[in-house]
Protein backbone atom coordinates (compact mmCIF):
# COMPACT_ATOMS: atom_id res chain seq x y z
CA UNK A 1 214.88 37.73 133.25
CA UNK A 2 212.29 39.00 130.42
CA UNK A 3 209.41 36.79 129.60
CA UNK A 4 208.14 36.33 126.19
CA UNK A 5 205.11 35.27 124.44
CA UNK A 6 204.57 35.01 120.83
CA UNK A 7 200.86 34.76 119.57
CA UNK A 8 199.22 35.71 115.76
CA UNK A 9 199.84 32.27 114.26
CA UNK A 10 197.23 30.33 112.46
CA UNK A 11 196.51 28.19 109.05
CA UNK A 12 196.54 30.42 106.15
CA UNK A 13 197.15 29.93 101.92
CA UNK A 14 200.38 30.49 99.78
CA UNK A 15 200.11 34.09 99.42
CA UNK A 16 199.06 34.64 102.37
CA UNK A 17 200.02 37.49 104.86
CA UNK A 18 200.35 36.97 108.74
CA UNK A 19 201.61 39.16 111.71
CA UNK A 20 203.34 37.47 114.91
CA UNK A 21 203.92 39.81 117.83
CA UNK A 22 205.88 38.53 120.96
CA UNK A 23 205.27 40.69 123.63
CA UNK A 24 207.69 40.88 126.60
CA UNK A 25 207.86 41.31 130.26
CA UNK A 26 210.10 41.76 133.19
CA UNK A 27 214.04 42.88 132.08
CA UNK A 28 213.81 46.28 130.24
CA UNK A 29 212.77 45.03 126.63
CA UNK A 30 214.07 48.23 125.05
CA UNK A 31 217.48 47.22 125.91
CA UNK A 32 217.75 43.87 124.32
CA UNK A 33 217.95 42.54 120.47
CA UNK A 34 214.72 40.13 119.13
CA UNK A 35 214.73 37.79 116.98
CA UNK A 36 212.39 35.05 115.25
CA UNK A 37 213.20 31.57 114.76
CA UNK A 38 211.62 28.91 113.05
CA UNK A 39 211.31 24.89 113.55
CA UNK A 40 209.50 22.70 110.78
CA UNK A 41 208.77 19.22 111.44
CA UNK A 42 211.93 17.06 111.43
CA UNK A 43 213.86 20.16 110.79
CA UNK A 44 216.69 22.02 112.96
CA UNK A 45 215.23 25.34 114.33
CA UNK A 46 216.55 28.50 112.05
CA UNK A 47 217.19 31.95 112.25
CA UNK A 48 214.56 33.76 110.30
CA UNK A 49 215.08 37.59 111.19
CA UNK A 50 216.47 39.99 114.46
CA UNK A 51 216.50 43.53 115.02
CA UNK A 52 218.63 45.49 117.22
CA UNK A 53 217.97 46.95 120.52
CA UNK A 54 216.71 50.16 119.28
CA UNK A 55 215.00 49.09 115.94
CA UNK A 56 217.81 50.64 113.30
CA UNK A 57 219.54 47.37 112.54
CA UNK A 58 217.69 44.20 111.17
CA UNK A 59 218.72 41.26 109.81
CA UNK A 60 217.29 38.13 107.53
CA UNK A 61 217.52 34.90 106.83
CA UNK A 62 217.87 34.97 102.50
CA UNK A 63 214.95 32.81 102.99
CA UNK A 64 212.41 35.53 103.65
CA UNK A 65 214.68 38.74 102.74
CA UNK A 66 212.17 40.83 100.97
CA UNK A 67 208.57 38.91 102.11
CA UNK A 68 209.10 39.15 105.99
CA UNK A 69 209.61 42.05 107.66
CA UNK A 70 210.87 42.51 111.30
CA UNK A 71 209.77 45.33 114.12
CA UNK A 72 209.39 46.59 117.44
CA UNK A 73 207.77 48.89 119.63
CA UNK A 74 209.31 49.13 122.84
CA UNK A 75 206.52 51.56 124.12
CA UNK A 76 204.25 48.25 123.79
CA UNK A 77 207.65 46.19 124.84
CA UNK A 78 206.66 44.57 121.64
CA UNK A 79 208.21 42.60 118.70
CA UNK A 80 206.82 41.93 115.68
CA UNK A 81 207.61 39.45 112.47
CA UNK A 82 205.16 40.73 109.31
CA UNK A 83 205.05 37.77 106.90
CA UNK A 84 204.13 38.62 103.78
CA UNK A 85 203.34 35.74 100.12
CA UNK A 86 203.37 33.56 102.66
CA UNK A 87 204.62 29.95 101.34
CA UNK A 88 204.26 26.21 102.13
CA UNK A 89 207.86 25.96 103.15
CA UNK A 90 207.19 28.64 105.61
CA UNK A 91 205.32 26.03 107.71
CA UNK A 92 206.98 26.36 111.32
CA UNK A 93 206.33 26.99 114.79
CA UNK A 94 208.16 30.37 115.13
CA UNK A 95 209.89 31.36 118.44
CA UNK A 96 210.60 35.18 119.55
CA UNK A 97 213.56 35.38 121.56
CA UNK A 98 215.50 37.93 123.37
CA UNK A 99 219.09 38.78 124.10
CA UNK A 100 221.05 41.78 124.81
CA UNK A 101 223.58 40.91 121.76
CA UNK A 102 222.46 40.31 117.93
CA UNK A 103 225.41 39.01 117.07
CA UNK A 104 224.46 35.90 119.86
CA UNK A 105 220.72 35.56 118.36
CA UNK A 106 222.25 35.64 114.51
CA UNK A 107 225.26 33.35 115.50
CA UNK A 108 224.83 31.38 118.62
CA UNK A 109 221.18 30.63 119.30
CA UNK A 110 222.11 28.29 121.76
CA UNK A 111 223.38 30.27 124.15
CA UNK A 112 220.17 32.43 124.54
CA UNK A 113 218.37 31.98 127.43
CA UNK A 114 215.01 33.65 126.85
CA UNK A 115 212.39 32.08 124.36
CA UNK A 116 208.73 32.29 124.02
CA UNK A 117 206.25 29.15 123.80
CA UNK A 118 206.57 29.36 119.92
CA UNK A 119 203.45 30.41 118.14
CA UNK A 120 202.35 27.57 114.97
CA UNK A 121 202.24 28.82 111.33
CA UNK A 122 200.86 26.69 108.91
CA UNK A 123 200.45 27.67 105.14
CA UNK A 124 198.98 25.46 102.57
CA UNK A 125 199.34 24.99 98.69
């Protein structure tokens, strides 16, 4: 079972930039896909981005395609979500989470086991 904890959130302005890293521990990080999610007040959590086991495939939400970008190190068994012109509607606690398939983090979020605490982002106007 890999344990995961997100931290670099804080309260920043539109235009902003912000790095989350989720760094794991116990299963072998290096063989499982990350991904971020997202969960604004009153809102369904969503898939923001994921990258595959080694680092060569990543994927986004249209949302952030071009402004966020998604990485790893699995030296550091680290994941990290650069978020760059930061907006308001980008106001979310943001969850790392871990799973040996991509497809299952990009398509069935609900059937992954391992999640960080979630880390809060808040951006204002």
């Amino acid at each position: 079972q890999v344990h995961l904890v997100e931290s670099g959130g804080g309260l920043v302005q539109a235009g902003d930039s912000l790095r989350l890293s989720c760094a794991a521990s116990g299963d072998t990080f290096s063989n499982l896909a990350v991904a971020w999610f997202r969960q604004a007040p009153g809102k369904e959590r969503e898939f923001v981005a994921a990258i595959s086991w080694i680092g060569g495939v990543t994927y986004y939400a249209d949302s952030v395609k071009g402004r966020f970008t998604i990485s790893r190190e699995n030296a550091k068994n680290t994941a990290y979500l650069q978020m760059n012109s930061l907006k308001p509607e980008d106001t979310a606690v943001y969850y790392c989470a871990a799973n040996p398939s991509s497809l299952v983090l990009r398509t069935n979020s609900k059937a992954v086991k391992a999640w960080g605490q979630g880390t809060l982002v808040s951006v204002s106007s």
